[in-house]
PDB file of N, CA and C in Angstrom:
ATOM      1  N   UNK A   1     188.879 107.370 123.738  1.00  0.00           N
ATOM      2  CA  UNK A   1     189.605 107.648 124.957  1.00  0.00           C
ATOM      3  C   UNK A   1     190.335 106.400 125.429  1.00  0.00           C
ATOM      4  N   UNK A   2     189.580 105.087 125.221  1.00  0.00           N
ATOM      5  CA  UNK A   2     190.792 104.158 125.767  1.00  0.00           C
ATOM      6  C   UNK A   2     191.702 103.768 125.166  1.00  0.00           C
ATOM      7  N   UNK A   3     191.480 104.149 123.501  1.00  0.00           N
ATOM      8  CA  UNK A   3     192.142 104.031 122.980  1.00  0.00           C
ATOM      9  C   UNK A   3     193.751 104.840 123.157  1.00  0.00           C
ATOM     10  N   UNK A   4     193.052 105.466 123.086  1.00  0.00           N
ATOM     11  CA  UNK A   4     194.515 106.716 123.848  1.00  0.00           C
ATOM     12  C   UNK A   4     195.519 106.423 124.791  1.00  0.00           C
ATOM     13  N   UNK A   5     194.421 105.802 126.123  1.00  0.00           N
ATOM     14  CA  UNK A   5     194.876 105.469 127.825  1.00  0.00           C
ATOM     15  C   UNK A   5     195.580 103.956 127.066  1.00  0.00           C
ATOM     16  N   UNK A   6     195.171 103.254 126.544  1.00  0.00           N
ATOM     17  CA  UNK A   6     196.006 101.953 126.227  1.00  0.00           C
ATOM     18  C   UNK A   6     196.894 102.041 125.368  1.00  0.00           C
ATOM     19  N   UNK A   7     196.819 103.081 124.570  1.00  0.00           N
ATOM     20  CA  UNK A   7     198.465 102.844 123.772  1.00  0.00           C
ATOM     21  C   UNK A   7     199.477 103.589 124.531  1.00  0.00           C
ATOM     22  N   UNK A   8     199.096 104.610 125.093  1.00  0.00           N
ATOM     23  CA  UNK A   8     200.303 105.296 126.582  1.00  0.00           C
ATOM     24  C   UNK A   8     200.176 104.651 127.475  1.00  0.00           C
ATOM     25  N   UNK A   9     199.680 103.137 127.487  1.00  0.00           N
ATOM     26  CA  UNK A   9     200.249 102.224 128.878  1.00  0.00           C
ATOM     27  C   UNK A   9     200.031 100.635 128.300  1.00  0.00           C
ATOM     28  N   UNK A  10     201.118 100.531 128.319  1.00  0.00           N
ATOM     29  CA  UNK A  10     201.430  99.210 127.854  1.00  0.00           C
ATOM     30  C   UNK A  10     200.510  98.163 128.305  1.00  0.00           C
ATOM     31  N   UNK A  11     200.163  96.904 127.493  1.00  0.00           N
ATOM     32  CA  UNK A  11     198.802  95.829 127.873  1.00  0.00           C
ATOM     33  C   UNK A  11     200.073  95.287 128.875  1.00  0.00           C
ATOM     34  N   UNK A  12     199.560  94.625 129.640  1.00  0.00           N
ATOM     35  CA  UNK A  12     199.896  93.431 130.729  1.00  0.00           C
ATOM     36  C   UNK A  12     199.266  91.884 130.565  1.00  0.00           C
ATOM     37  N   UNK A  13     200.475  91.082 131.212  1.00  0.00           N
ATOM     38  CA  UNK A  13     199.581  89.913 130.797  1.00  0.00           C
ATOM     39  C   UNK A  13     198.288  89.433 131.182  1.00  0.00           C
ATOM     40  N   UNK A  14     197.232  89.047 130.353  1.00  0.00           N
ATOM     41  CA  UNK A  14     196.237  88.363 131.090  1.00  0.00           C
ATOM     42  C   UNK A  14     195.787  87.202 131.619  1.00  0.00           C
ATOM     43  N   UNK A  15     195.516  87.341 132.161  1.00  0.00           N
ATOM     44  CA  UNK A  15     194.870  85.567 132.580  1.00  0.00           C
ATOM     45  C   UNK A  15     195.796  85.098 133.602  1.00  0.00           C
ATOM     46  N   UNK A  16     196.958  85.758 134.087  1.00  0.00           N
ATOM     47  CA  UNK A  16     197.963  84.849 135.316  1.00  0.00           C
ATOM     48  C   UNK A  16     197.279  84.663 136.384  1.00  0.00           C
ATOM     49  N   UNK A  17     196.623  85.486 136.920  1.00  0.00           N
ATOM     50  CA  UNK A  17     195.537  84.964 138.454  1.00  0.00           C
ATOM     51  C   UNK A  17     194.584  84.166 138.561  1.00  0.00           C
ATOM     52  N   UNK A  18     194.453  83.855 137.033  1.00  0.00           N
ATOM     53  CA  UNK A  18     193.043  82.719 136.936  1.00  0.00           C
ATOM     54  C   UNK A  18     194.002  81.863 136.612  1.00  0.00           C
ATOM     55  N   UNK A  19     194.738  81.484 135.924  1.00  0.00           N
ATOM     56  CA  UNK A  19     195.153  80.191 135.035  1.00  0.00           C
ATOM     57  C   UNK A  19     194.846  79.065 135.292  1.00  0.00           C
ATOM     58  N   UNK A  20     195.242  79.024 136.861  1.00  0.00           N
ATOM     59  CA  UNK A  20     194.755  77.258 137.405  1.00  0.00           C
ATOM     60  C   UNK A  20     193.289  77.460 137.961  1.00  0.00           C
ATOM     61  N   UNK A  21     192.260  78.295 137.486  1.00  0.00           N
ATOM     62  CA  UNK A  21     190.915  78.148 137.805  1.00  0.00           C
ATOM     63  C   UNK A  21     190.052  77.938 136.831  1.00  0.00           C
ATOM     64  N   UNK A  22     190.431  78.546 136.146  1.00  0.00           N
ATOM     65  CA  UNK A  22     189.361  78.376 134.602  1.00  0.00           C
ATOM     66  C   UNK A  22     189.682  76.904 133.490  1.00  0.00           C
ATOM     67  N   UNK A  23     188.966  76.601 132.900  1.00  0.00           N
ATOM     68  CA  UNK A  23     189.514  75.378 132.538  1.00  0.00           C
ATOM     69  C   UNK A  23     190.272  75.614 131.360  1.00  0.00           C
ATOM     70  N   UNK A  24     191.288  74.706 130.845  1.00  0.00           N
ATOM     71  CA  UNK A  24     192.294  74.910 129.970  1.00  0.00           C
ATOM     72  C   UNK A  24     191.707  75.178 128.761  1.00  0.00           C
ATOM     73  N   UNK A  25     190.325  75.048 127.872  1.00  0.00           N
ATOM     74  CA  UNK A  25     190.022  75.585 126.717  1.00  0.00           C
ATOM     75  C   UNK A  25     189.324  77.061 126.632  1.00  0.00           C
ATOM     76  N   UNK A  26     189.444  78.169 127.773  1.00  0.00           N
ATOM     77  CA  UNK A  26     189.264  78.950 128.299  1.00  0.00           C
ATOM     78  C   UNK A  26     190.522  80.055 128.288  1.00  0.00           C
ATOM     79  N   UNK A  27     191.143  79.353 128.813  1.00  0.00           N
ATOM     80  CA  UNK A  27     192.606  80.167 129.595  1.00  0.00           C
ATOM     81  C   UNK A  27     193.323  80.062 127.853  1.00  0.00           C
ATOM     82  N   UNK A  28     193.300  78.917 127.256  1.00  0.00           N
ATOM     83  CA  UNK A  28     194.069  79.253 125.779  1.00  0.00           C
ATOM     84  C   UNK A  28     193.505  79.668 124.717  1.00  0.00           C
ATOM     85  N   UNK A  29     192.625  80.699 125.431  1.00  0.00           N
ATOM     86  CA  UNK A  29     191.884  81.827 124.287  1.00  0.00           C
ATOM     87  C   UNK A  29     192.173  83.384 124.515  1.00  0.00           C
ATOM     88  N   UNK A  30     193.182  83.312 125.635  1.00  0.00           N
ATOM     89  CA  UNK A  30     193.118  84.659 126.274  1.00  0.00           C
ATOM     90  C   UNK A  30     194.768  85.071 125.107  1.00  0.00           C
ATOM     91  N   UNK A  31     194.216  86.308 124.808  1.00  0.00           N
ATOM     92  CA  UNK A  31     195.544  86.942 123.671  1.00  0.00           C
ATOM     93  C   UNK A  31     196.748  87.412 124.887  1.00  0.00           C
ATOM     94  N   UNK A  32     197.934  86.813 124.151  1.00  0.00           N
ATOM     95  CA  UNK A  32     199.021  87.265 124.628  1.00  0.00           C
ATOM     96  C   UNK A  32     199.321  89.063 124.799  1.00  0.00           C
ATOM     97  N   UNK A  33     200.523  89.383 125.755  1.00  0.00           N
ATOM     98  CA  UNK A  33     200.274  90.789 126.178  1.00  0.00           C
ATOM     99  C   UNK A  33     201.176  91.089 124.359  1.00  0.00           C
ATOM    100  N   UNK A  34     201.646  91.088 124.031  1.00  0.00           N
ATOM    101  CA  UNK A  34     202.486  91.074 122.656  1.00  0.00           C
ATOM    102  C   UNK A  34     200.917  91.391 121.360  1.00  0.00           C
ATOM    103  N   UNK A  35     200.313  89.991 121.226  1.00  0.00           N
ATOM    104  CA  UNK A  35     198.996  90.499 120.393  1.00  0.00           C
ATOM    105  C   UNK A  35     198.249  91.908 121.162  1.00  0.00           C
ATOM    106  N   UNK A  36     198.104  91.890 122.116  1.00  0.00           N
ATOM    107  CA  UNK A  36     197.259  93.136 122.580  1.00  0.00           C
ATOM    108  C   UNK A  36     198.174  94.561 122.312  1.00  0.00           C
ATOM    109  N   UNK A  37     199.336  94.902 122.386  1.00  0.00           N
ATOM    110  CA  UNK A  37     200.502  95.781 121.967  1.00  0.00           C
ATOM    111  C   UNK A  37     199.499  95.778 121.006  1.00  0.00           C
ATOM    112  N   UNK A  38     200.378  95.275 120.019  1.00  0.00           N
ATOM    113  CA  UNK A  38     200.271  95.202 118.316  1.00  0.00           C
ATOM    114  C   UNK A  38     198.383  95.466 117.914  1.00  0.00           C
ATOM    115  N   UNK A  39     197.388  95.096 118.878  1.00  0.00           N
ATOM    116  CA  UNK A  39     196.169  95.878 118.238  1.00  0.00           C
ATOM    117  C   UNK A  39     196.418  96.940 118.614  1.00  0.00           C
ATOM    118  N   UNK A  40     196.952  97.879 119.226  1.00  0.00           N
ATOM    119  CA  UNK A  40     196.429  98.801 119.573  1.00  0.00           C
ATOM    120  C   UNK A  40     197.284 100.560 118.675  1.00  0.00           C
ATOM    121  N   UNK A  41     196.790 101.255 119.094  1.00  0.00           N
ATOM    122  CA  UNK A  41     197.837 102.437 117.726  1.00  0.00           C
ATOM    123  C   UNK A  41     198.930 102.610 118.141  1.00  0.00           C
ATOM    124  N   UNK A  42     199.632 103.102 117.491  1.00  0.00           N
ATOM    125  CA  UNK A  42     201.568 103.158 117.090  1.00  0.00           C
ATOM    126  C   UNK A  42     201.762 104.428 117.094  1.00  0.00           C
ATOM    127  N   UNK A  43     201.151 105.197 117.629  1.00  0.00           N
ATOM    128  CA  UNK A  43     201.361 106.956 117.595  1.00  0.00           C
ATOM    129  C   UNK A  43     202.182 107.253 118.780  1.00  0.00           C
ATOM    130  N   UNK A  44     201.958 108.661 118.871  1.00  0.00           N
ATOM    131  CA  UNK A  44     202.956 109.275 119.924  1.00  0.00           C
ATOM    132  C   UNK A  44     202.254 108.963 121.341  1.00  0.00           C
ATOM    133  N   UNK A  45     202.302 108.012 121.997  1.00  0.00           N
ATOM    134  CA  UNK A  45     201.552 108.359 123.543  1.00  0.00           C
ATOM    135  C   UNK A  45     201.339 109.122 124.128  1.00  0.00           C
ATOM    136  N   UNK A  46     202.513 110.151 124.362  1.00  0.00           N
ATOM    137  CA  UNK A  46     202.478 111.615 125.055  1.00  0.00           C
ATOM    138  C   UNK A  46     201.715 112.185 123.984  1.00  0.00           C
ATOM    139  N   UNK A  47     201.603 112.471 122.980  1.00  0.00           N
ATOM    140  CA  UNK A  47     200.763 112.822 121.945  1.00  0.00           C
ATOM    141  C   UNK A  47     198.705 112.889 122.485  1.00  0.00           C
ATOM    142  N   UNK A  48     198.876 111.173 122.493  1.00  0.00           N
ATOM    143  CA  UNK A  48     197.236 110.505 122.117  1.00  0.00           C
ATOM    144  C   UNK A  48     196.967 110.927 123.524  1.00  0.00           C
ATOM    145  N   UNK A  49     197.615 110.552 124.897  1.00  0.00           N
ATOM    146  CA  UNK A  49     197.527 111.298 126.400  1.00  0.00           C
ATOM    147  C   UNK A  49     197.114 112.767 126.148  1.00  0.00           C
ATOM    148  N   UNK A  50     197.688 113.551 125.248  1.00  0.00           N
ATOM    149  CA  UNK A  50     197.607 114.584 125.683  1.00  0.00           C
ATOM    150  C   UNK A  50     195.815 115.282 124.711  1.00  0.00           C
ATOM    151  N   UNK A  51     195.554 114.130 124.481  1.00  0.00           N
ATOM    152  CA  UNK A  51     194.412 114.164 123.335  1.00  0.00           C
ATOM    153  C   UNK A  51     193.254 113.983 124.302  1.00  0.00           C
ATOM    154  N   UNK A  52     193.414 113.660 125.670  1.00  0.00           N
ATOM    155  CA  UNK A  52     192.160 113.482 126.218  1.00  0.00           C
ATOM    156  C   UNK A  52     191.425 114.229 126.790  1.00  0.00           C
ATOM    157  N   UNK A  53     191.640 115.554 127.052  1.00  0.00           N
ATOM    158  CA  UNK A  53     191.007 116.628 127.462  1.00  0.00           C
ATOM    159  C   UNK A  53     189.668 116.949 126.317  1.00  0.00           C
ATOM    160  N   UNK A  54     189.996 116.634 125.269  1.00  0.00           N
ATOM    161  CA  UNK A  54     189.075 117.106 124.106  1.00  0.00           C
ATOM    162  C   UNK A  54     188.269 115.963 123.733  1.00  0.00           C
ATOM    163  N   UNK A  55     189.185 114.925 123.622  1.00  0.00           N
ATOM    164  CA  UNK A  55     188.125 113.376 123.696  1.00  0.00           C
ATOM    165  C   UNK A  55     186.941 113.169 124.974  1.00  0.00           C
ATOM    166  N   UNK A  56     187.353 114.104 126.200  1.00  0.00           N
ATOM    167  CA  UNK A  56     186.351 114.089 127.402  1.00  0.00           C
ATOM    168  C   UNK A  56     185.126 115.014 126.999  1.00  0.00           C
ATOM    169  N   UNK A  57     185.772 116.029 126.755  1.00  0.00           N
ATOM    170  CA  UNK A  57     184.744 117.110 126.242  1.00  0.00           C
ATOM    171  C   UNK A  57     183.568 116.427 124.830  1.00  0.00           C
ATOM    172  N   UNK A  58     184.480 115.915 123.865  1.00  0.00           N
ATOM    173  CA  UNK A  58     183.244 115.129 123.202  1.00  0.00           C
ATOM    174  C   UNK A  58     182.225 114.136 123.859  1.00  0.00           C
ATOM    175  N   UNK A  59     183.056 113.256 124.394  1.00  0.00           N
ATOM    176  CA  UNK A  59     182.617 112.237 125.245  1.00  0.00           C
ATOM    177  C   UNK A  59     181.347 112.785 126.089  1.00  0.00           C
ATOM    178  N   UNK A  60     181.608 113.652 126.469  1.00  0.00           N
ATOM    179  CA  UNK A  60     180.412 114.183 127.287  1.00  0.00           C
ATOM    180  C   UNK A  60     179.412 114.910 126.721  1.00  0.00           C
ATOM    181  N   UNK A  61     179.741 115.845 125.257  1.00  0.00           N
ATOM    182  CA  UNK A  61     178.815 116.183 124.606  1.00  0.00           C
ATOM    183  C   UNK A  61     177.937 114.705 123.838  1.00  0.00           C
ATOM    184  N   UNK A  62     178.480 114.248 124.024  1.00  0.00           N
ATOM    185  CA  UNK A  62     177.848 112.704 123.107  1.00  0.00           C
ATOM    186  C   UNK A  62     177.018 112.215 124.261  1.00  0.00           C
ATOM    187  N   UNK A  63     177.135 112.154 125.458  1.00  0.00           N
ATOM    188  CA  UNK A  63     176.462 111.867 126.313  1.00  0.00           C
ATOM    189  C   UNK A  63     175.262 113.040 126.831  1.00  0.00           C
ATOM    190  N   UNK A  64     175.555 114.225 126.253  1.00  0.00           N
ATOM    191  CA  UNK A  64     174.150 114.724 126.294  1.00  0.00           C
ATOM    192  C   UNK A  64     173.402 114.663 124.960  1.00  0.00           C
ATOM    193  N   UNK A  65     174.127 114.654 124.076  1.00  0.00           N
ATOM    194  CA  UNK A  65     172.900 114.101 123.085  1.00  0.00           C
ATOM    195  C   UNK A  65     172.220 112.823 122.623  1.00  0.00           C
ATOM    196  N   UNK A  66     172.811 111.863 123.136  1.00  0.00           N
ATOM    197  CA  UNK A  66     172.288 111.088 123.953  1.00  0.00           C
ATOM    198  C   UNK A  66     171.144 111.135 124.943  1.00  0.00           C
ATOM    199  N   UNK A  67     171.026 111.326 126.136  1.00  0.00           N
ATOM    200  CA  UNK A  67     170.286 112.134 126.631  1.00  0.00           C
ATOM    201  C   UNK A  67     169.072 112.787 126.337  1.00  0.00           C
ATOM    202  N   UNK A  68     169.609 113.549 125.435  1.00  0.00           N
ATOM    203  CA  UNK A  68     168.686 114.172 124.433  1.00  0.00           C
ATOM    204  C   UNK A  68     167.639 113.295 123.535  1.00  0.00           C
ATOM    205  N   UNK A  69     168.298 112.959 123.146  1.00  0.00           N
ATOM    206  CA  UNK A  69     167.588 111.446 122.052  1.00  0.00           C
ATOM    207  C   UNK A  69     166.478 110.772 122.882  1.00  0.00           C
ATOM    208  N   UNK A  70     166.840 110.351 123.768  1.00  0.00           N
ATOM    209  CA  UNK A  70     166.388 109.725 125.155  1.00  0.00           C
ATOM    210  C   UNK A  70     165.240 110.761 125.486  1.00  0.00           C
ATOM    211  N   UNK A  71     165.369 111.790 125.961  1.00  0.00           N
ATOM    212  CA  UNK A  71     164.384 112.390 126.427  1.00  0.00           C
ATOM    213  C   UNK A  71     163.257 112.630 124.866  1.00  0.00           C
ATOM    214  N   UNK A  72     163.700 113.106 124.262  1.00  0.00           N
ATOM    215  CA  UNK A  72     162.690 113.064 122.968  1.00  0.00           C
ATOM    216  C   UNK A  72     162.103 112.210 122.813  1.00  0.00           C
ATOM    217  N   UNK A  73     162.714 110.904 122.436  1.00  0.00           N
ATOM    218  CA  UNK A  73     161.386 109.589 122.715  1.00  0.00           C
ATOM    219  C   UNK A  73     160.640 109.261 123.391  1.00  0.00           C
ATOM    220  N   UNK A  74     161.252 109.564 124.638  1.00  0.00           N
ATOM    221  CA  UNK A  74     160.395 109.607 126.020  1.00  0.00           C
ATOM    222  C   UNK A  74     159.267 110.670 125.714  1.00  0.00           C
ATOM    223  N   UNK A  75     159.098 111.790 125.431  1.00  0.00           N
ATOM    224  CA  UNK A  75     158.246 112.852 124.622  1.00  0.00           C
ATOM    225  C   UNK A  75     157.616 112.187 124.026  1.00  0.00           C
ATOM    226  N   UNK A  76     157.889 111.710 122.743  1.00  0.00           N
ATOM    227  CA  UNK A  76     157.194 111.693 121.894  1.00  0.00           C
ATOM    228  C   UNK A  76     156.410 110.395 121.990  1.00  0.00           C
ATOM    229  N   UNK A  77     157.073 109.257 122.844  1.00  0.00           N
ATOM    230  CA  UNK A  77     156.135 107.968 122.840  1.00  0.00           C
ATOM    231  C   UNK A  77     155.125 108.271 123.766  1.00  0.00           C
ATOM    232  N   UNK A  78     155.401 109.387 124.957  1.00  0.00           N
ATOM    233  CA  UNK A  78     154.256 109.685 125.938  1.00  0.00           C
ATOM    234  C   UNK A  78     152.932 110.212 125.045  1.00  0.00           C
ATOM    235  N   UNK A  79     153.529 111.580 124.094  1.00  0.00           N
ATOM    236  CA  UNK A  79     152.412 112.182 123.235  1.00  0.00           C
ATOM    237  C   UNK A  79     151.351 110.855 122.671  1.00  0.00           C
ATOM    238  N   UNK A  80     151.964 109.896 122.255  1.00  0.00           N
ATOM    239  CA  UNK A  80     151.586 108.745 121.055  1.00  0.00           C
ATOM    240  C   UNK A  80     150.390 107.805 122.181  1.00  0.00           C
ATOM    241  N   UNK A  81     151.061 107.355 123.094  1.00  0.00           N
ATOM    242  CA  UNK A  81     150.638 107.331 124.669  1.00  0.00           C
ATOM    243  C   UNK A  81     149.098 108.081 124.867  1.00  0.00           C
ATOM    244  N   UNK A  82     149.338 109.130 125.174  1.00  0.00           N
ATOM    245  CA  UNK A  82     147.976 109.958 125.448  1.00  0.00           C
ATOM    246  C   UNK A  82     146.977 110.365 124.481  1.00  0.00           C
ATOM    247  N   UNK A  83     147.517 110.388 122.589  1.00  0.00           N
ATOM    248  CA  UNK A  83     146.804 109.830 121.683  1.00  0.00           C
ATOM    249  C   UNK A  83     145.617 109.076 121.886  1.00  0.00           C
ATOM    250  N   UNK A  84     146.643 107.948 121.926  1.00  0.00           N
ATOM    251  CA  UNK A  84     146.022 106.319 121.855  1.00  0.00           C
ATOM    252  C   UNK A  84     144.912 106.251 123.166  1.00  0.00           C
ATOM    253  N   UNK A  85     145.230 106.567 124.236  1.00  0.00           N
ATOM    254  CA  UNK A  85     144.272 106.797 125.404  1.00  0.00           C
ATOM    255  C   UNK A  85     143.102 107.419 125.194  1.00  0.00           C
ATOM    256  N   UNK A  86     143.157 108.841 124.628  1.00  0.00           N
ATOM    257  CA  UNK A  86     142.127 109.596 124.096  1.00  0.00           C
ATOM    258  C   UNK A  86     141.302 109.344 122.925  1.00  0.00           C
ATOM    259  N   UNK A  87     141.995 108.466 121.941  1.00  0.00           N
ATOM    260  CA  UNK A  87     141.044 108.310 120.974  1.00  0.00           C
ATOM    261  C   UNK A  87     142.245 107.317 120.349  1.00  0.00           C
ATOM    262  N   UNK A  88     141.814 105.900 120.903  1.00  0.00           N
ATOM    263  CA  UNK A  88     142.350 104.516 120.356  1.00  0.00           C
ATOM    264  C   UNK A  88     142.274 104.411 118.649  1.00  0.00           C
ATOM    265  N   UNK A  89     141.249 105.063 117.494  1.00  0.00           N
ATOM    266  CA  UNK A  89     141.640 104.737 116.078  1.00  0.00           C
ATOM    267  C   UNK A  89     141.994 106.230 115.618  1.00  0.00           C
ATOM    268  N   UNK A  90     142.884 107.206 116.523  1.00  0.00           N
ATOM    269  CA  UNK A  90     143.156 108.125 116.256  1.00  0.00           C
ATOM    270  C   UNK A  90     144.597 107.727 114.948  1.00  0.00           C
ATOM    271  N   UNK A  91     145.216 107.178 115.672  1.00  0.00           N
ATOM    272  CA  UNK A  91     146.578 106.698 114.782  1.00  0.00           C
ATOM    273  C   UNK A  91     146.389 105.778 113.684  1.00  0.00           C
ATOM    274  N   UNK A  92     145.151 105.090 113.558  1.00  0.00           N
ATOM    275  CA  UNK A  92     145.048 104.247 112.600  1.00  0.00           C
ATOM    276  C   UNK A  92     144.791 105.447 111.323  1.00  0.00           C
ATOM    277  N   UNK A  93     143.622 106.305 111.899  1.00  0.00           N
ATOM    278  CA  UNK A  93     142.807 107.110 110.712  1.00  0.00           C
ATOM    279  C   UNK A  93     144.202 107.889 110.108  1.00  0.00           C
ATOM    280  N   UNK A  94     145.079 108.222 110.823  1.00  0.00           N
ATOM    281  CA  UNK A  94     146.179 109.827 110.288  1.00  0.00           C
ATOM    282  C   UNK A  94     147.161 108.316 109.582  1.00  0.00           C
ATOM    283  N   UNK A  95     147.356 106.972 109.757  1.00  0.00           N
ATOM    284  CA  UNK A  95     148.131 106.192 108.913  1.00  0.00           C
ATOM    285  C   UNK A  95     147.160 106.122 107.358  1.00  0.00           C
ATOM    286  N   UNK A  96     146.254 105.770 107.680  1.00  0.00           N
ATOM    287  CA  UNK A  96     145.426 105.389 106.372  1.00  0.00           C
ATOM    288  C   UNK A  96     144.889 106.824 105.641  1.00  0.00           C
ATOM    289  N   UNK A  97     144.720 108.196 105.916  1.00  0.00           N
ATOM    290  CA  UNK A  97     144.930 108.910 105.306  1.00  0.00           C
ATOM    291  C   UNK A  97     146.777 109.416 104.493  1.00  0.00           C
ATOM    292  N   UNK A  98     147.625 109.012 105.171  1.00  0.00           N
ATOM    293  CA  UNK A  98     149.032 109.071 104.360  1.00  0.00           C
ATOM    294  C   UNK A  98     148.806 108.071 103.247  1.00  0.00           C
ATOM    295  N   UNK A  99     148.176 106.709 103.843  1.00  0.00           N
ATOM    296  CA  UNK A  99     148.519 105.457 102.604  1.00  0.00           C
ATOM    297  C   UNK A  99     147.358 106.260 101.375  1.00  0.00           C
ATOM    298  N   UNK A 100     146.620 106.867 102.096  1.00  0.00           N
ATOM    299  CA  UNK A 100     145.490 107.070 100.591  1.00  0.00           C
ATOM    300  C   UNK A 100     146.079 107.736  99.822  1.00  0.00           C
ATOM    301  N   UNK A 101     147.134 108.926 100.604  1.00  0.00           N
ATOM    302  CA  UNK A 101     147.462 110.026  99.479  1.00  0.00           C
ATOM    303  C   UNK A 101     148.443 109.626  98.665  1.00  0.00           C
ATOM    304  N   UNK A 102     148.694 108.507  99.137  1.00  0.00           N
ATOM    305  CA  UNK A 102     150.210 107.843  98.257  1.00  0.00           C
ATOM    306  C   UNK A 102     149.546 107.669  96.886  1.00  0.00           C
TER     307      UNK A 102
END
């Protein structure tokens, strides 16, 4: 998505409001607005703009599975959690029966 929003709007220069605050081996690390153009894609803007309705919709499905992921561990480290509480060489015995059957 920003990818999109930054190639349908041109970079601007950086660093002019700081220049005389930051010290000079600082300020001559900041990329010109010209290098920032040139990283960014060469497609149709009205195009990649018009691409963001569907890039949101992923964006947000990615953020619930995410979420998701998140809540599952949260699950499953609680289960591991109340294991270990209930019977501390519970997890050792179910590891060392896998290594035996190996």
């Amino acid at each position: 998505m920003d990818l999109a929003v930054a190639g349908a709007a041109a970079p601007g220069a950086l660093g002019e409001d700081v220049a005389f605050v930051l010290p000079l081996d600082v300020c001559l690390q900041v990329p010109r607005a010209g290098e920032l153009h040139e990283a960014l894609p060469h497609g149709d803007a009205g195009r990649e703009v018009g691409l963001l309705p569907a890039l949101r919709a992923l964006d947000e499905r990615l953020a619930r599975y995410e979420d998701g992921v998140v809540e599952a561990l949260e699950r499953a480290t609680g289960r591991l959690v109340e294991r270990l509480a209930d019977d501390p060489t519970a997890v050792l015995r179910s590891r060392n029966a896998v290594a035996d059957g190996m």
